[in-house]
N, C-alpha and C. Protein backbone atom coordinates (compact mmCIF):
# COMPACT_ATOMS: atom_id res chain seq x y z
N UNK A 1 -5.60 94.90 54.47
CA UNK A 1 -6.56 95.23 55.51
C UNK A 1 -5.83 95.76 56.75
N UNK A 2 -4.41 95.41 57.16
CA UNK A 2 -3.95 95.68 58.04
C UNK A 2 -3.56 97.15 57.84
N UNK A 3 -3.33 97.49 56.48
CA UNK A 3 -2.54 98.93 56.70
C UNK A 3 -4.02 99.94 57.26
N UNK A 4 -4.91 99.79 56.76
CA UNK A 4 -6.60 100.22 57.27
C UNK A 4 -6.26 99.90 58.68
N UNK A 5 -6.12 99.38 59.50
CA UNK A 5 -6.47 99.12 61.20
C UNK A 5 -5.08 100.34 61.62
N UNK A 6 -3.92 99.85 61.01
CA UNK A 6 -3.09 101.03 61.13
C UNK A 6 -3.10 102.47 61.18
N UNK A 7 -4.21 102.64 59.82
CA UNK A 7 -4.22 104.15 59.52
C UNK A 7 -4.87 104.64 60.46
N UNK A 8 -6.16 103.77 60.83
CA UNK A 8 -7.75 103.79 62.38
C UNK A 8 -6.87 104.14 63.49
N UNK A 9 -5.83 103.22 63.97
CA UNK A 9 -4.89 103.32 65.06
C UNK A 9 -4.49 105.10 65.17
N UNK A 10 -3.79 105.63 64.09
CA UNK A 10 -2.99 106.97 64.20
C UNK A 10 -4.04 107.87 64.45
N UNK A 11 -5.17 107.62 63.50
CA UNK A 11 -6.59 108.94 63.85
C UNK A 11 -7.01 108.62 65.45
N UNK A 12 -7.35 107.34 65.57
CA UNK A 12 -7.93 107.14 67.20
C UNK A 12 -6.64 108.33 68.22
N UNK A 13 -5.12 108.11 67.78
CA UNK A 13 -4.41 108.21 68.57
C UNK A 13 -4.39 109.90 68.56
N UNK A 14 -4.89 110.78 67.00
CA UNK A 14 -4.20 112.11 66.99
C UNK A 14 -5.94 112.59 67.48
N UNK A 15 -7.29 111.91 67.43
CA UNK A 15 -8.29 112.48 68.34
C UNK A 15 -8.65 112.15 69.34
N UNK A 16 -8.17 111.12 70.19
CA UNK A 16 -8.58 110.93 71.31
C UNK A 16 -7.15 110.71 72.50
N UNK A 17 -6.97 111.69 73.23
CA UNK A 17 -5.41 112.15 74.08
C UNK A 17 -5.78 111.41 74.88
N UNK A 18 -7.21 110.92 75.69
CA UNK A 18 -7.13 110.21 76.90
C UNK A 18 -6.70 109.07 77.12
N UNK A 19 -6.00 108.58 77.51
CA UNK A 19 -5.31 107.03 77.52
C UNK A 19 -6.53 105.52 77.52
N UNK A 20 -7.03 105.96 78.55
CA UNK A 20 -8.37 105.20 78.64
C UNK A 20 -9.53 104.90 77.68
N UNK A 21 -9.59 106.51 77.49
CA UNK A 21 -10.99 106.69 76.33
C UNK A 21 -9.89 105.96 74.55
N UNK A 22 -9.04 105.88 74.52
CA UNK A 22 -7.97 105.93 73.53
C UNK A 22 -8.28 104.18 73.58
N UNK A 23 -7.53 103.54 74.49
CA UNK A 23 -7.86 102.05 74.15
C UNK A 23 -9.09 101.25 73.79
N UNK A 24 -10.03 101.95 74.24
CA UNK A 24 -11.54 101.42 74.32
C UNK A 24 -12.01 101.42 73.18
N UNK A 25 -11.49 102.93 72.32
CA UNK A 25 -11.71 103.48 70.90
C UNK A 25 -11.01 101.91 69.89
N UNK A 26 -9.65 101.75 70.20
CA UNK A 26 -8.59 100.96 69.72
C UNK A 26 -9.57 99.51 69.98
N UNK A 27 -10.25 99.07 70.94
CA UNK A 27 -10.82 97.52 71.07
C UNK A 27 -11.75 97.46 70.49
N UNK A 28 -12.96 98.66 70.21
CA UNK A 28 -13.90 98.93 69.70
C UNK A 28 -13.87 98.31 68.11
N UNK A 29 -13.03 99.47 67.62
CA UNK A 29 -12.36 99.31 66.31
C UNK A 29 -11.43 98.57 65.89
N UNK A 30 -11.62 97.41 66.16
CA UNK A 30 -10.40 96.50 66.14
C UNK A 30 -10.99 95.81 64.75
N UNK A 31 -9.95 94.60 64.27
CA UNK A 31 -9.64 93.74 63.61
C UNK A 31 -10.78 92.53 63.88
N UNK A 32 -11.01 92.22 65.03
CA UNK A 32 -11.73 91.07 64.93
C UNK A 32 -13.33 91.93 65.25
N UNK A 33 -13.41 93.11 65.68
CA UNK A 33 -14.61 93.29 65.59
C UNK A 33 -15.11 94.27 64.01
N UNK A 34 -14.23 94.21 63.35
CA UNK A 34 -14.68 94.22 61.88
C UNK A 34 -15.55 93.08 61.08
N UNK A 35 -14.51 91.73 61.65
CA UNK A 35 -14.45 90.19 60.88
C UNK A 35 -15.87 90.13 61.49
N UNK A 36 -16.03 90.41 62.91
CA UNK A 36 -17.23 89.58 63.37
C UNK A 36 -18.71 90.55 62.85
N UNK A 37 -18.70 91.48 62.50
CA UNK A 37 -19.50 92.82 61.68
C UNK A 37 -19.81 91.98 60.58
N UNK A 38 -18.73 91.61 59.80
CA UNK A 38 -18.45 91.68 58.53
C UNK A 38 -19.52 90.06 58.18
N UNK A 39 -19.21 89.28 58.59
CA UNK A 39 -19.48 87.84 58.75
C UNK A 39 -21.05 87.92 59.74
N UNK A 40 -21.32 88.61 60.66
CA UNK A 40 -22.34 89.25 61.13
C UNK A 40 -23.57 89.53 59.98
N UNK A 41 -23.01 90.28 59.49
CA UNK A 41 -23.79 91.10 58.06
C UNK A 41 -24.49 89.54 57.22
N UNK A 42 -23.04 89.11 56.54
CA UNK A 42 -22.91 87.66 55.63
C UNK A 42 -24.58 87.25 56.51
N UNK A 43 -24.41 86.53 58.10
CA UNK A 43 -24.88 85.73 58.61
C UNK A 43 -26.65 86.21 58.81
N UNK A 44 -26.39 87.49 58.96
CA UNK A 44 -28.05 88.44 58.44
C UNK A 44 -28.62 87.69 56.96
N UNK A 45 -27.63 88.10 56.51
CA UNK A 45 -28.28 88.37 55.14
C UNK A 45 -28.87 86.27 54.61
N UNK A 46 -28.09 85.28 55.00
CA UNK A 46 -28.22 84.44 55.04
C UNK A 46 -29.55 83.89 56.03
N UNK A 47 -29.76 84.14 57.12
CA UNK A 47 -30.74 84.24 58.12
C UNK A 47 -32.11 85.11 57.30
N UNK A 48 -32.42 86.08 56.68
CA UNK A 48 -32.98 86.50 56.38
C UNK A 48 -33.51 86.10 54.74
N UNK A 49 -32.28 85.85 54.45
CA UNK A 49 -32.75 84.65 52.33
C UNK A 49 -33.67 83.92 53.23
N UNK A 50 -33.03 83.10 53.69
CA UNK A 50 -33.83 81.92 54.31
C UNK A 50 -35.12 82.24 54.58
N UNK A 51 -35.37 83.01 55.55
CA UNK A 51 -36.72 83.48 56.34
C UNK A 51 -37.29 83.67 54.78
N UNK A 52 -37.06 84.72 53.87
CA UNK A 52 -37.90 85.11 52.62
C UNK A 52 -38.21 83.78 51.95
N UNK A 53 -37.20 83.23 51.79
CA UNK A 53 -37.68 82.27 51.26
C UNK A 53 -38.49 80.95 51.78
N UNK A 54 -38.83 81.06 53.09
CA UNK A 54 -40.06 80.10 53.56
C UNK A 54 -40.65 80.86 53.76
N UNK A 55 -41.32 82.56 53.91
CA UNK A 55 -42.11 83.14 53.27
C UNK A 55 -42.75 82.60 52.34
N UNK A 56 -42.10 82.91 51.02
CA UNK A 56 -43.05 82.82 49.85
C UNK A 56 -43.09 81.09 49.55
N UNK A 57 -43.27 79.94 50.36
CA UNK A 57 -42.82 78.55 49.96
C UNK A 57 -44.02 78.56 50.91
N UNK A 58 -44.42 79.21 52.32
CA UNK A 58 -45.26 78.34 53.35
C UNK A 58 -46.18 79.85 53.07
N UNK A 59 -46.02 81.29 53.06
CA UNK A 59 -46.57 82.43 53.62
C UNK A 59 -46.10 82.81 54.39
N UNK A 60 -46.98 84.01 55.02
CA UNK A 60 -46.42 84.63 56.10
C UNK A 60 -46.81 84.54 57.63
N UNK A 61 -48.04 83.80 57.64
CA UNK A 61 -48.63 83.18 58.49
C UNK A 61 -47.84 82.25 59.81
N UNK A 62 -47.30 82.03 59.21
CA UNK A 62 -46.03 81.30 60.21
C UNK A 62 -44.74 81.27 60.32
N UNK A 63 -45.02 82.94 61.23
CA UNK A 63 -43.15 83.19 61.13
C UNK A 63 -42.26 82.40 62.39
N UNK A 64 -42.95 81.75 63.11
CA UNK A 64 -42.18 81.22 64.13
C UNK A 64 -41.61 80.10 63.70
N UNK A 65 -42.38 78.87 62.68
CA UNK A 65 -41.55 78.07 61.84
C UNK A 65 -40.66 78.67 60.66
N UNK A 66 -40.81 79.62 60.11
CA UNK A 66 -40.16 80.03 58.99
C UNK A 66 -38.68 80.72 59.66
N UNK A 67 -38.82 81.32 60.87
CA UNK A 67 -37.80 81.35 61.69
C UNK A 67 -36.64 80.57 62.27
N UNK A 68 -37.49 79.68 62.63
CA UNK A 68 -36.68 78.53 63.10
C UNK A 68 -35.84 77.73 62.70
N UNK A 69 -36.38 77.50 60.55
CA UNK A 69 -35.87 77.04 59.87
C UNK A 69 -34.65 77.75 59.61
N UNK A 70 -34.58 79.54 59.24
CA UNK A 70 -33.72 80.26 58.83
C UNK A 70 -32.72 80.27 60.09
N UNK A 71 -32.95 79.97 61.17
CA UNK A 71 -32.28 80.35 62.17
C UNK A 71 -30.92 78.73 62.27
N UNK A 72 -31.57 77.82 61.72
CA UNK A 72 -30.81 76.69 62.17
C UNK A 72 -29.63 76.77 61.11
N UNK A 73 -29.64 77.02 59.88
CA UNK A 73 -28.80 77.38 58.58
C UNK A 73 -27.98 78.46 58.78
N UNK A 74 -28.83 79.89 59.51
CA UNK A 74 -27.51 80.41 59.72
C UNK A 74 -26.56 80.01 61.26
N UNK A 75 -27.16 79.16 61.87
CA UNK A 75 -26.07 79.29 63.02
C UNK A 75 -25.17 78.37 62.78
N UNK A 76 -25.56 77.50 61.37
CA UNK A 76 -24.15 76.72 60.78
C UNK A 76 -23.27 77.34 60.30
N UNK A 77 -23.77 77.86 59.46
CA UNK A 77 -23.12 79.47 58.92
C UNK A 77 -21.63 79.72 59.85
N UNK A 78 -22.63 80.39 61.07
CA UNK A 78 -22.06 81.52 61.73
C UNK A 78 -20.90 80.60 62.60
N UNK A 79 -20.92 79.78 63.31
CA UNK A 79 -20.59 78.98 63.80
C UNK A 79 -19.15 78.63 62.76
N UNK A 80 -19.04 78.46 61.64
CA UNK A 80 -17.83 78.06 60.89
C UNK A 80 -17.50 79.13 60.74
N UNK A 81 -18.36 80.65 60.40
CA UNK A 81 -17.46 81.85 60.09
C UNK A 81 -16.98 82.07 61.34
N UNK A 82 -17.21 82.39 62.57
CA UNK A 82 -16.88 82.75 63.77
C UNK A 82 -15.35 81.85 63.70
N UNK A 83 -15.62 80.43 64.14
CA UNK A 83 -14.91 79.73 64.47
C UNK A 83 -13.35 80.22 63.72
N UNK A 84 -13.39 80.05 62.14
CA UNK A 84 -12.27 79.94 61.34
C UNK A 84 -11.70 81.54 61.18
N UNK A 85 -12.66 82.00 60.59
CA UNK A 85 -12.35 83.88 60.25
C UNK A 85 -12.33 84.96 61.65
N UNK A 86 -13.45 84.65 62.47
CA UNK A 86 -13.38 85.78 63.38
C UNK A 86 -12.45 85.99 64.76
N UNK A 87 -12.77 84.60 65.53
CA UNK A 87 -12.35 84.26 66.68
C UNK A 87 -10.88 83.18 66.47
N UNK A 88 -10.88 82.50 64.85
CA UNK A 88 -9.03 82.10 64.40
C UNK A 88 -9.03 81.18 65.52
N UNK A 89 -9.94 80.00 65.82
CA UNK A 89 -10.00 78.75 66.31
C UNK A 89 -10.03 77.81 65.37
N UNK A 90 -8.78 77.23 65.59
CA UNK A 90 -8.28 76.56 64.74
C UNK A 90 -8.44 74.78 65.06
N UNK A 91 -8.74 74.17 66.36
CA UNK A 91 -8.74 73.14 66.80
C UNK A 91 -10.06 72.13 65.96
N UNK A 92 -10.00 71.14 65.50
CA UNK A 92 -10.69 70.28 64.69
C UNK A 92 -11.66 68.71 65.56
N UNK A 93 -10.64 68.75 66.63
CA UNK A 93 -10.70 67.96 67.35
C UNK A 93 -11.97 67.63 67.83
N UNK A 94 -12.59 66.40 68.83
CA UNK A 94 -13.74 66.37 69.01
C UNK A 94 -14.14 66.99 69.98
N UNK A 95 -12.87 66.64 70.84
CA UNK A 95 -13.41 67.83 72.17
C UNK A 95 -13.18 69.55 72.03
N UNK A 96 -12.24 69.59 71.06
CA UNK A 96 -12.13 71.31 70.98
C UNK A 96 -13.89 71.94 70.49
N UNK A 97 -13.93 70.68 69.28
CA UNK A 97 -15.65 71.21 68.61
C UNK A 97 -16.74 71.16 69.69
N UNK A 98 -17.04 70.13 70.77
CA UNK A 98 -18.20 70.22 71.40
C UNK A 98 -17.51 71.12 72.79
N UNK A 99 -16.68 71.47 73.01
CA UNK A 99 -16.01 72.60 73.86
C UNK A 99 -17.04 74.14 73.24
N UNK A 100 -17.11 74.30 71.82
CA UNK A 100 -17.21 75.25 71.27
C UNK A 100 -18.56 75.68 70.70
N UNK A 101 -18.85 74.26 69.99
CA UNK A 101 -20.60 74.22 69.30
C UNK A 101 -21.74 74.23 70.35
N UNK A 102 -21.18 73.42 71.44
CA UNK A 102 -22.81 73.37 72.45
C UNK A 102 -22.80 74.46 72.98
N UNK A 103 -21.79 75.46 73.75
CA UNK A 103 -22.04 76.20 74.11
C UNK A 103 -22.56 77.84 72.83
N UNK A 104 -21.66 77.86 71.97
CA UNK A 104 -22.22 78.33 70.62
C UNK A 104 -23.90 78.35 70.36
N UNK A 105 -24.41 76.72 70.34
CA UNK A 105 -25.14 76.54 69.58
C UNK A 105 -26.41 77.12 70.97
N UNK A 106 -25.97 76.76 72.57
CA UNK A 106 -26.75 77.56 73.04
C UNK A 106 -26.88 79.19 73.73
N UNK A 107 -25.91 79.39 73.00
CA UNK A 107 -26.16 80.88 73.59
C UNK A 107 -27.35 81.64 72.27
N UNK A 108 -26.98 80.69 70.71
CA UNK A 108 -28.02 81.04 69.68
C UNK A 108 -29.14 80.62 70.65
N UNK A 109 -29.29 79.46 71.19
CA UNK A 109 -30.83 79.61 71.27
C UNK A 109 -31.57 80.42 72.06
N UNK A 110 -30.39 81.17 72.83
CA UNK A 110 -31.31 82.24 74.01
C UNK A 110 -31.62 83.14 72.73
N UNK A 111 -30.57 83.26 72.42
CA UNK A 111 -30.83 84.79 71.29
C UNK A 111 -31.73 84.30 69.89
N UNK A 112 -32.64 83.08 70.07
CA UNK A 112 -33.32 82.73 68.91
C UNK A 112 -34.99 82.99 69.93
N UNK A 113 -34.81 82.65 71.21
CA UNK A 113 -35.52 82.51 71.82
C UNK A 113 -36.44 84.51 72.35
N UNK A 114 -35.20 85.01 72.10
CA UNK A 114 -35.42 86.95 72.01
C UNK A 114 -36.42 86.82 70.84
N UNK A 115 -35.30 86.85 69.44
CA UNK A 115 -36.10 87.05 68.61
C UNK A 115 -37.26 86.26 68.36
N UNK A 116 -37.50 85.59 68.63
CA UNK A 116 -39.18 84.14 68.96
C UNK A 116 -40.01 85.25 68.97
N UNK A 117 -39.39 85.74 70.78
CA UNK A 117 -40.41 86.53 71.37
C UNK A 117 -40.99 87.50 70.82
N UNK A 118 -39.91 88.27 70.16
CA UNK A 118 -40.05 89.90 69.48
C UNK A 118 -40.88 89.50 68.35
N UNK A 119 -40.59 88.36 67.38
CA UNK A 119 -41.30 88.17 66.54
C UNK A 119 -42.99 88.01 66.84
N UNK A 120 -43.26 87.05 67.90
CA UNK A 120 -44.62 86.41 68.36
C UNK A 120 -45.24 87.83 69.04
N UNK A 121 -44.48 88.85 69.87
CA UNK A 121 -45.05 90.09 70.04
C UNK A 121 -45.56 91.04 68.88
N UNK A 122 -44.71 91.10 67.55
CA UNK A 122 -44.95 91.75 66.43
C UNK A 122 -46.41 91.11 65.96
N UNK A 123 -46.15 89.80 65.77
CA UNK A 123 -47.29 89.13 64.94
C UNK A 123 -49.05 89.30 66.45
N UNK A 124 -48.69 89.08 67.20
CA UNK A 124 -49.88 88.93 67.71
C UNK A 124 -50.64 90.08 68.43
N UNK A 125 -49.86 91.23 68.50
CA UNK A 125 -50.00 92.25 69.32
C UNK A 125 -49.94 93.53 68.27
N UNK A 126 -49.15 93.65 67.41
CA UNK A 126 -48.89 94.57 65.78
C UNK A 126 -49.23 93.83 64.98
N UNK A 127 -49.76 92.61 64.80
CA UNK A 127 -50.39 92.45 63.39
C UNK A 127 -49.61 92.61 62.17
N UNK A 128 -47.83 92.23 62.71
CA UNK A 128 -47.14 92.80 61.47
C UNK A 128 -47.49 91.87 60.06
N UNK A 129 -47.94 90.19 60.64
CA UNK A 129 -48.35 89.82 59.09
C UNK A 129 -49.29 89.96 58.28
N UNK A 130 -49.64 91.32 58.76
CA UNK A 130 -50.83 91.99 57.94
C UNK A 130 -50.90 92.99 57.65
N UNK A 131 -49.21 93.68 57.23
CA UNK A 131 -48.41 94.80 57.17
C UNK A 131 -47.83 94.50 55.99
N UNK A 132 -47.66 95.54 54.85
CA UNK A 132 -46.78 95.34 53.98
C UNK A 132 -45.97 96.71 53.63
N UNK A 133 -44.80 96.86 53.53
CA UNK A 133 -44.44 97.72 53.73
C UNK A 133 -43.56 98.00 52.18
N UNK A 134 -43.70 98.74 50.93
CA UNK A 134 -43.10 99.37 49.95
C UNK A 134 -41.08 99.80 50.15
N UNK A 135 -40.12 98.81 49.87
CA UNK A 135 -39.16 99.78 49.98
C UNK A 135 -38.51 99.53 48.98
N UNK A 136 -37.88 100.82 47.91
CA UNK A 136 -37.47 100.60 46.91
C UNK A 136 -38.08 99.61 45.91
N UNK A 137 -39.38 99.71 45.59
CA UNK A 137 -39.82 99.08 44.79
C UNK A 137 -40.09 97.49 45.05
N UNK A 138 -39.96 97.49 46.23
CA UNK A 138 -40.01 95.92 46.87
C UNK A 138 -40.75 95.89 47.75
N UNK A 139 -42.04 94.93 48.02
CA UNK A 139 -43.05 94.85 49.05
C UNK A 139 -41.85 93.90 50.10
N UNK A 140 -42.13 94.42 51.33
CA UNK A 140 -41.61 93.93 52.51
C UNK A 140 -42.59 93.58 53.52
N UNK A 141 -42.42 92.02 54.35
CA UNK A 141 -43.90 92.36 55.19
C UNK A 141 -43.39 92.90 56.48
N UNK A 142 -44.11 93.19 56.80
CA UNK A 142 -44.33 93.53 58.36
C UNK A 142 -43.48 92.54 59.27
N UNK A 143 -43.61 91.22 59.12
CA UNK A 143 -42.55 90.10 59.88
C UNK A 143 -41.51 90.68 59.78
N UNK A 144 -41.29 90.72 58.38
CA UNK A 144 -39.70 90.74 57.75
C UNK A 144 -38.81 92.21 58.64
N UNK A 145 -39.73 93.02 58.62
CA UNK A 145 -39.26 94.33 58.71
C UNK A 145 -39.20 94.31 60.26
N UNK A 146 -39.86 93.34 61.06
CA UNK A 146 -39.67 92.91 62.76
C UNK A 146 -37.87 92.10 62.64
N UNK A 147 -38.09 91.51 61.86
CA UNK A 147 -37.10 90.07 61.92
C UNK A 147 -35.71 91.48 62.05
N UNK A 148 -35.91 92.00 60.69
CA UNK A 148 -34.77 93.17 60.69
C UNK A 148 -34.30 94.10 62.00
N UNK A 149 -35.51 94.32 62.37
CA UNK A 149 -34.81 95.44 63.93
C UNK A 149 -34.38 94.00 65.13
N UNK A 150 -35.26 93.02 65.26
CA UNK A 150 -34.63 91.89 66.14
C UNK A 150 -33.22 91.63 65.87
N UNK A 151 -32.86 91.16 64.27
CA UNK A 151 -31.68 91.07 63.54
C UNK A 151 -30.47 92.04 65.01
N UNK A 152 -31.08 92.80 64.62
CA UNK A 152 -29.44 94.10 65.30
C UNK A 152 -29.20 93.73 66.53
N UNK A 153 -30.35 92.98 67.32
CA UNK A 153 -30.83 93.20 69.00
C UNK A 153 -29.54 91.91 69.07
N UNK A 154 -29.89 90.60 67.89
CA UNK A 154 -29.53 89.02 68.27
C UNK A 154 -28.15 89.05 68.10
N UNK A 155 -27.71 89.91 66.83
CA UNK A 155 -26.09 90.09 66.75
C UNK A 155 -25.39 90.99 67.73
N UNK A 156 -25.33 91.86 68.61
CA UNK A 156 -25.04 92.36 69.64
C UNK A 156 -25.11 91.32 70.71
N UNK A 157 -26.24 90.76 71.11
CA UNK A 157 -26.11 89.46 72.02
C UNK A 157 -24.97 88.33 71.28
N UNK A 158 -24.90 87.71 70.27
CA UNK A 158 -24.65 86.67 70.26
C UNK A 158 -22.75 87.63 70.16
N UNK A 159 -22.86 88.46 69.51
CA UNK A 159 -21.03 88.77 69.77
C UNK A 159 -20.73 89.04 71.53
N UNK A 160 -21.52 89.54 72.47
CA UNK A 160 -21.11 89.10 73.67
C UNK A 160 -21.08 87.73 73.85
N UNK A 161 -21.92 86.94 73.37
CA UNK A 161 -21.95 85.59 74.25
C UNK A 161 -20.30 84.83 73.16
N UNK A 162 -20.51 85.05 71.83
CA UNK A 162 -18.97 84.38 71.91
C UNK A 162 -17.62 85.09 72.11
N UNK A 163 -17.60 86.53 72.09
CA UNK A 163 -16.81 86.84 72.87
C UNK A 163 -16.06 86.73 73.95
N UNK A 164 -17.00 86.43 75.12
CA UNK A 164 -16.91 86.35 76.34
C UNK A 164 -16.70 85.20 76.92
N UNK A 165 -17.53 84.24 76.16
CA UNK A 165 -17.89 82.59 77.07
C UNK A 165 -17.59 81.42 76.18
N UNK A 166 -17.48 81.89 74.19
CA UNK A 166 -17.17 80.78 73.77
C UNK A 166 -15.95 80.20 72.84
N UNK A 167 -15.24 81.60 72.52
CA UNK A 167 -14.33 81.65 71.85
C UNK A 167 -13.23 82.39 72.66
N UNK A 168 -13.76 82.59 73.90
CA UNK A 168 -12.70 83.10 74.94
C UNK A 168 -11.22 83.05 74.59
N UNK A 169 -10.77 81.92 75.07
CA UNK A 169 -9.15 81.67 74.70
C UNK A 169 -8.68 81.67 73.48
N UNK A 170 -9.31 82.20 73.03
CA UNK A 170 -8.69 81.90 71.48
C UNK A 170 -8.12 82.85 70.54
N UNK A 171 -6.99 83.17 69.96
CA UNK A 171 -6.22 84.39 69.41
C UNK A 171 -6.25 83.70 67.84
């Protein structure tokens, strides 16, 4: 994987001459913002089984519980992928973990609290659970296909918030 960040490095370096515009390209495209993409994706796709599957267990009628449920599974998830693979926090300890999980676990809830909203706007204002939408041979509802564009909004927030505030010090 490293010789890939290498090869990214020489193209960033033989198309972009500006020194400035050149590093930004280089932080952009980095190593840990692959892992956190990559594990990002994993943490979608896990967040979203879930949601389908209290779909078809409760309906579609209640995406704010069927949410809530999917939302608590993946931020266990995400929370161990972040921790070990992305951000390479390695501390086990009790205070390193509640140093890391409470603030973790609430920056998810602002960004559970977005998608709430976006969802409860879809359902009550678009009528998405009364939307079904055909893709590739697969009925999709209307929630689902909200949950998906929220999806992009919550992972952009939640990689600032552990970027910045919760995995800070950590190499």
């Amino acid at each position: 994987m490293n010789k890939i960040f290498e090869f990214t490095d020489k193209i960033i370096d033989k198309l972009i001459k500006n020194e400035k515009l050149n590093t930004l390209a280089k932080k952009i495209i980095s190593r840990e913002m692959f892992d956190y993409l990559f594990f990002g994706v994993l943490t979608t796709v896990v967040n979203l089984g879930v949601m389908a599957l209290c779909e078809k267990r409760f309906g579609t009628g209640i995406p704010l519980i069927s949410n809530a449920i999917a939302w608590i599974v993946a931020v266990i998830f995400a929370f161990v992928t972040n921790k070990f693979f992305v951000f390479h926090s390695k501390g086990m300890d009790t205070k390193t973990l509640s140093k890391e999980f409470f603030p973790f676990a609430g920056a998810r809830l602002f960004s559970l609290g977005v998608e709430e909203l976006g969802l409860w706007i879809a359902q009550f204002f678009f009528h998405a659970d009364e939307k079904v939408f055909e893709v590739l041979s697969h009925e999709i509802s209307g929630t689902m296909v909200a949950k998906i564009f929220l999806s992009i909004i919550v992972v952009i927030l939640n990689y600032i918030f552990s970027k910045l505030f919760i995995f800070k010090n950590k190499k």
